[in-house]
C-alpha atoms as a PDB file:
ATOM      1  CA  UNK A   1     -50.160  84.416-130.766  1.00  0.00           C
ATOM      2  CA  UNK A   2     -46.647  85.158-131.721  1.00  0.00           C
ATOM      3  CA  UNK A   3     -44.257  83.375-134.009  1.00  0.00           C
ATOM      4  CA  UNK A   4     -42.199  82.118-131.399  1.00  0.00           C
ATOM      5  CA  UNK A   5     -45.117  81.064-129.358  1.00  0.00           C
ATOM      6  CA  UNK A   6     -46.485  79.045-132.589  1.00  0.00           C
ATOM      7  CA  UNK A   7     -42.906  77.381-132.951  1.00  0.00           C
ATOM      8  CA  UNK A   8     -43.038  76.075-129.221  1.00  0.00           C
ATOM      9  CA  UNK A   9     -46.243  74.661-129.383  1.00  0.00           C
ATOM     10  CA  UNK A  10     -44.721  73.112-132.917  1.00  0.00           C
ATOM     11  CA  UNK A  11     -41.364  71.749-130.890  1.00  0.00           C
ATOM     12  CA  UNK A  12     -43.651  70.489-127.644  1.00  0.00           C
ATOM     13  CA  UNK A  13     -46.286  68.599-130.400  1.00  0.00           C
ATOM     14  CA  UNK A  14     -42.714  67.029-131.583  1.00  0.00           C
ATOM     15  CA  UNK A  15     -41.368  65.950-128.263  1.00  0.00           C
ATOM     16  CA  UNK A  16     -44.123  63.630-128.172  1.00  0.00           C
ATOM     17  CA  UNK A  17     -42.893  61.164-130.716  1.00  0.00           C
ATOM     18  CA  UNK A  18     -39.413  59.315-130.054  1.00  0.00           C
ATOM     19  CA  UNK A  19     -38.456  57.922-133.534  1.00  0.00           C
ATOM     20  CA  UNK A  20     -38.923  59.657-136.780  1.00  0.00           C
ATOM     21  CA  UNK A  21     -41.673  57.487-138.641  1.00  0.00           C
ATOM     22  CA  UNK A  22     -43.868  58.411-135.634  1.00  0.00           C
ATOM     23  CA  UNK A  23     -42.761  62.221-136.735  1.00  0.00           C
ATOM     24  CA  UNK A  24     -43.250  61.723-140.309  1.00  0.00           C
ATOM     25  CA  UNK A  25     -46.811  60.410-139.624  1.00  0.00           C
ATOM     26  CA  UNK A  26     -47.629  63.098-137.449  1.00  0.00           C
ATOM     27  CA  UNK A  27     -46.430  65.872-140.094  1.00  0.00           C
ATOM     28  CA  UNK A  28     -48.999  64.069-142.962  1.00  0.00           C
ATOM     29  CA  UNK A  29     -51.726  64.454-140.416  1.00  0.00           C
ATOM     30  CA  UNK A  30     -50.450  68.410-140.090  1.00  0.00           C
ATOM     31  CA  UNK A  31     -51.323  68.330-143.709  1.00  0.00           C
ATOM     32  CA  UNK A  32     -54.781  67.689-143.288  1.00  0.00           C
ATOM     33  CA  UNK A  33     -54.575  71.295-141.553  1.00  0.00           C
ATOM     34  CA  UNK A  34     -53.261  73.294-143.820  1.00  0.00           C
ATOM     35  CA  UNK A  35     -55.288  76.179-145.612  1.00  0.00           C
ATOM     36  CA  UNK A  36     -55.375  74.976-148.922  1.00  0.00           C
ATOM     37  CA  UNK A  37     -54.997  77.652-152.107  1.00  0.00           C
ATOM     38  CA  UNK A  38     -57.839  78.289-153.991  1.00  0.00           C
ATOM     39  CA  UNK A  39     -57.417  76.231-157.121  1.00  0.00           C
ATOM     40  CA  UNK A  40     -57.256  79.556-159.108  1.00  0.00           C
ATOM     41  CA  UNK A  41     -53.889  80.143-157.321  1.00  0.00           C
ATOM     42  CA  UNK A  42     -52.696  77.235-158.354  1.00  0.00           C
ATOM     43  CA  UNK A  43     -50.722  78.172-161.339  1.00  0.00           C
ATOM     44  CA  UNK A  44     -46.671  78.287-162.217  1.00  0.00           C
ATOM     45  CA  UNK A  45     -46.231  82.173-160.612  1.00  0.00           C
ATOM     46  CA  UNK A  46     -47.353  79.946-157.664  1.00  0.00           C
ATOM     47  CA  UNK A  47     -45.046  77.247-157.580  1.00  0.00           C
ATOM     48  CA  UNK A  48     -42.113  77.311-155.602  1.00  0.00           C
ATOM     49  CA  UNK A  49     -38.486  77.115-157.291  1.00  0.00           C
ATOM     50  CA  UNK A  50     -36.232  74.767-155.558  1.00  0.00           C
ATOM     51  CA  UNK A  51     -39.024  71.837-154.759  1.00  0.00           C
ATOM     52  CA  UNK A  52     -38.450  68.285-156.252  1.00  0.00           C
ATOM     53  CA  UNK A  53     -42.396  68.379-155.570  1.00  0.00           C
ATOM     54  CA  UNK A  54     -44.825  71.392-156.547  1.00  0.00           C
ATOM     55  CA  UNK A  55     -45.497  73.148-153.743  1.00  0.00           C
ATOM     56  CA  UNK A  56     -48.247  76.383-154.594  1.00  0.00           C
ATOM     57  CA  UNK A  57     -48.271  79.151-152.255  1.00  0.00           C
ATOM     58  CA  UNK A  58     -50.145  82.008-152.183  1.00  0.00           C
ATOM     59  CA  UNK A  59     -50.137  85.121-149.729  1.00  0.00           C
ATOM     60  CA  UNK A  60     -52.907  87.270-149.188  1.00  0.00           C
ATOM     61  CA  UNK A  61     -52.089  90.764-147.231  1.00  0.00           C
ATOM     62  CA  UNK A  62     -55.055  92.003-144.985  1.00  0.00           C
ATOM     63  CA  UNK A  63     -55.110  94.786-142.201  1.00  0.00           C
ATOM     64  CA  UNK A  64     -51.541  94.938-141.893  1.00  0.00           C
ATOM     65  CA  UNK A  65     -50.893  90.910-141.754  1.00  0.00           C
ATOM     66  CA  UNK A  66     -49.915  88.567-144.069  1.00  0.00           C
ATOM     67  CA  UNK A  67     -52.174  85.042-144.487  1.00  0.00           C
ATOM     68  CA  UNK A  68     -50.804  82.259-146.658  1.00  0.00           C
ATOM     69  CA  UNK A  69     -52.425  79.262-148.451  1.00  0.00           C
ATOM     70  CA  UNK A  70     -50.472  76.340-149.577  1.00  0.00           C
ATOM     71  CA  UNK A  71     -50.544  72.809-151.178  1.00  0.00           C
ATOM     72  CA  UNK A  72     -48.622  70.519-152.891  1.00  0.00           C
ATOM     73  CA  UNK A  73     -48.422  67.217-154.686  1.00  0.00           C
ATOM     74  CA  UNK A  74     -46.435  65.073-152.518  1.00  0.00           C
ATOM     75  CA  UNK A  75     -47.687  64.311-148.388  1.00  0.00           C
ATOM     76  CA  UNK A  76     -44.731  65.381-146.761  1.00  0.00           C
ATOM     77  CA  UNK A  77     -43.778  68.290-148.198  1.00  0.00           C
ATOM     78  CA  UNK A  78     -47.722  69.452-147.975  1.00  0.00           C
ATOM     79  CA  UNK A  79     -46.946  68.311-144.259  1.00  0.00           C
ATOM     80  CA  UNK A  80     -43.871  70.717-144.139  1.00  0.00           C
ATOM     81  CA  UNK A  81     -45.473  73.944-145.948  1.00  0.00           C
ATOM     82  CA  UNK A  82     -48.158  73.452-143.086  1.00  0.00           C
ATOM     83  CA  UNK A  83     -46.075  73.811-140.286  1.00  0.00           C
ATOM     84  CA  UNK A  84     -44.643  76.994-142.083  1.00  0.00           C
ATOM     85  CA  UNK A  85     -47.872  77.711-142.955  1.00  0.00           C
ATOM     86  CA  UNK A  86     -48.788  77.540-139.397  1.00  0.00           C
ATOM     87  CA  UNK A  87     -45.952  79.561-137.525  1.00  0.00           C
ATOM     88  CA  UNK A  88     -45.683  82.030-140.449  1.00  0.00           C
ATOM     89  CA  UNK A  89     -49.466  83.253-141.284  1.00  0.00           C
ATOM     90  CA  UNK A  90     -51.284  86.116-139.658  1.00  0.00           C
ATOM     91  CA  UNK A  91     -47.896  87.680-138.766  1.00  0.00           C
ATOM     92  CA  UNK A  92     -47.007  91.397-140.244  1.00  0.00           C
ATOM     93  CA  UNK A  93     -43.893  91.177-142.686  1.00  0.00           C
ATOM     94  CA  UNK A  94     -41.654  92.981-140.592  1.00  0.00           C
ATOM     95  CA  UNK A  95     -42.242  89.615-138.047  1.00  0.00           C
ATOM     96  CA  UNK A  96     -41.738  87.378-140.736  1.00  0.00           C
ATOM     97  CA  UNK A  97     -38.548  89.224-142.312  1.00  0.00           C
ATOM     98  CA  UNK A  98     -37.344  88.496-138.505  1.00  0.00           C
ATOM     99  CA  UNK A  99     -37.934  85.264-137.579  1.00  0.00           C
ATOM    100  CA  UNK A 100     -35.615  82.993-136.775  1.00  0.00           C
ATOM    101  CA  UNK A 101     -37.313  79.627-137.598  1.00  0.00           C
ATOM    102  CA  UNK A 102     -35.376  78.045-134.387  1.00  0.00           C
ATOM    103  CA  UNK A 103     -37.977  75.276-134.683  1.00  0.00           C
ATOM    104  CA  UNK A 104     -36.826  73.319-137.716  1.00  0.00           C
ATOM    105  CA  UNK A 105     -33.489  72.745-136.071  1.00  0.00           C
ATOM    106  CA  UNK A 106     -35.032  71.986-132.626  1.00  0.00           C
ATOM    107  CA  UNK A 107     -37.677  69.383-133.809  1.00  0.00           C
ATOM    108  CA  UNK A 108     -34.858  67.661-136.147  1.00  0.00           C
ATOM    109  CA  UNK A 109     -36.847  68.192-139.477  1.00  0.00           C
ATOM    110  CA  UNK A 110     -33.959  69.509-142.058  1.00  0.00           C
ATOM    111  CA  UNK A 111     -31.407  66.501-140.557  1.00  0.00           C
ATOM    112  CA  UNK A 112     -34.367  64.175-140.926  1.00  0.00           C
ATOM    113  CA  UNK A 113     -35.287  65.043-144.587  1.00  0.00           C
ATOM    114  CA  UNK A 114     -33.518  63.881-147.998  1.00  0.00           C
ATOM    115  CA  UNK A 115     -31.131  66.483-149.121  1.00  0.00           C
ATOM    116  CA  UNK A 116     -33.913  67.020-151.983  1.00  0.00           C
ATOM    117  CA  UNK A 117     -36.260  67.800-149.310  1.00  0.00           C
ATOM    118  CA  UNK A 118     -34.295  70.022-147.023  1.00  0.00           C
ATOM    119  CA  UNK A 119     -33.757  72.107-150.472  1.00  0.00           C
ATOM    120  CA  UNK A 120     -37.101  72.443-150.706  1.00  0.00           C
ATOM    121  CA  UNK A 121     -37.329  73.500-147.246  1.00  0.00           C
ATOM    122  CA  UNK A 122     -35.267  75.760-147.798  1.00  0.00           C
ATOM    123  CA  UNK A 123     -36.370  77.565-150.655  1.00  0.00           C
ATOM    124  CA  UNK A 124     -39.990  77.535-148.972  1.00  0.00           C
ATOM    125  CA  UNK A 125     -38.881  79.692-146.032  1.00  0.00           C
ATOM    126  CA  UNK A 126     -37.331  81.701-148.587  1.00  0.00           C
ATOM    127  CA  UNK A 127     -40.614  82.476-150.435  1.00  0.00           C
ATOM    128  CA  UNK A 128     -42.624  83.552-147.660  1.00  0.00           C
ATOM    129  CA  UNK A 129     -39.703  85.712-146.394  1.00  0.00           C
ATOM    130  CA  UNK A 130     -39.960  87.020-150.098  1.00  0.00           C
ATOM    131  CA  UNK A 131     -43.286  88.068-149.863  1.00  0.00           C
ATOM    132  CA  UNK A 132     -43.124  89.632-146.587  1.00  0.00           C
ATOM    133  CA  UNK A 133     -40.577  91.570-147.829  1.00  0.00           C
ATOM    134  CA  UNK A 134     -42.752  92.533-151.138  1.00  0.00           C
ATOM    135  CA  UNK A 135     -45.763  93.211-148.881  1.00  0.00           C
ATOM    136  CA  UNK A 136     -43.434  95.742-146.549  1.00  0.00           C
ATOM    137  CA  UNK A 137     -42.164  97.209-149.148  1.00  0.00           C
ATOM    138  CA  UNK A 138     -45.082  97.737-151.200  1.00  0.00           C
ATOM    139  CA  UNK A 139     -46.828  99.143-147.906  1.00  0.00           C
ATOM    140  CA  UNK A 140     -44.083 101.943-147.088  1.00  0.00           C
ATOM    141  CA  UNK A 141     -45.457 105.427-147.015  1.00  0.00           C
ATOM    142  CA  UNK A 142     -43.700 107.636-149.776  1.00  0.00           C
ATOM    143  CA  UNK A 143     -41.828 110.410-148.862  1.00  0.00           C
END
């Protein structure tokens, strides 16, 4: 399955609810989902700059594809790395560099989050788009 094919399923889950504490209730049980890091990984080199919350993340690169763990200490934000979790993982970098998260906008989340929050949001899509772009690069043939 494809990012964009993970983000529709994401915005068609969403259409489902018509006010927002039915959408923040859904994205804690999305939490229950996510692939949580190994408690090893759970250290500061881990922790996500830019979160009013700690959010870990972790990214393991297998057979071309990058798989990543997450958790954090506050529900919603564990709810939010899970969607990214979700659309992001078992993609190759190059995907990840690429995607447009079209999703975030179309389900309302950043308008619908503190300004704290949307930060954070932020600064999570910007870590795993760091470490695809680690991964890539540390894949490259040399010349």
């Amino acid at each position: 399955m494809t990012i964009k094919n993970r983000q529709q399923e994401i915005i068609e889950e969403f259409e489902i609810y018509d006010d927002w504490m039915d959408k923040y209730s859904y994205l804690i049980e999305l939490s229950k989902d996510l692939p949580i890091i190994n408690d090893d990984a759970k250290k500061d080199e881990n922790l996500i700059n830019g979160c009013q919350s700690k959010v870990w993340l972790h990214a393991d690169f297998d057979d071309g594809k990058i798989y990543f763990t997450a958790d954090s200490d506050a529900i919603i934000t564990k709810g939010i790395i899970a969607l990214l979790v979700r659309v992001l993982s078992n993609s190759t970098p190059q995907e990840i560099i690429d995607a447009d998260l079209h999703f975030i906008n179309e389900i309302g989340l950043k308008e619908n989050l503190s300004p704290t929050r949307s930060n954070g949001l932020l600064s999570m899509v910007k870590q795993m788009k760091l470490y695809a772009i680690a991964y890539k690069t540390k894949n490259l043939p040399c010349l």
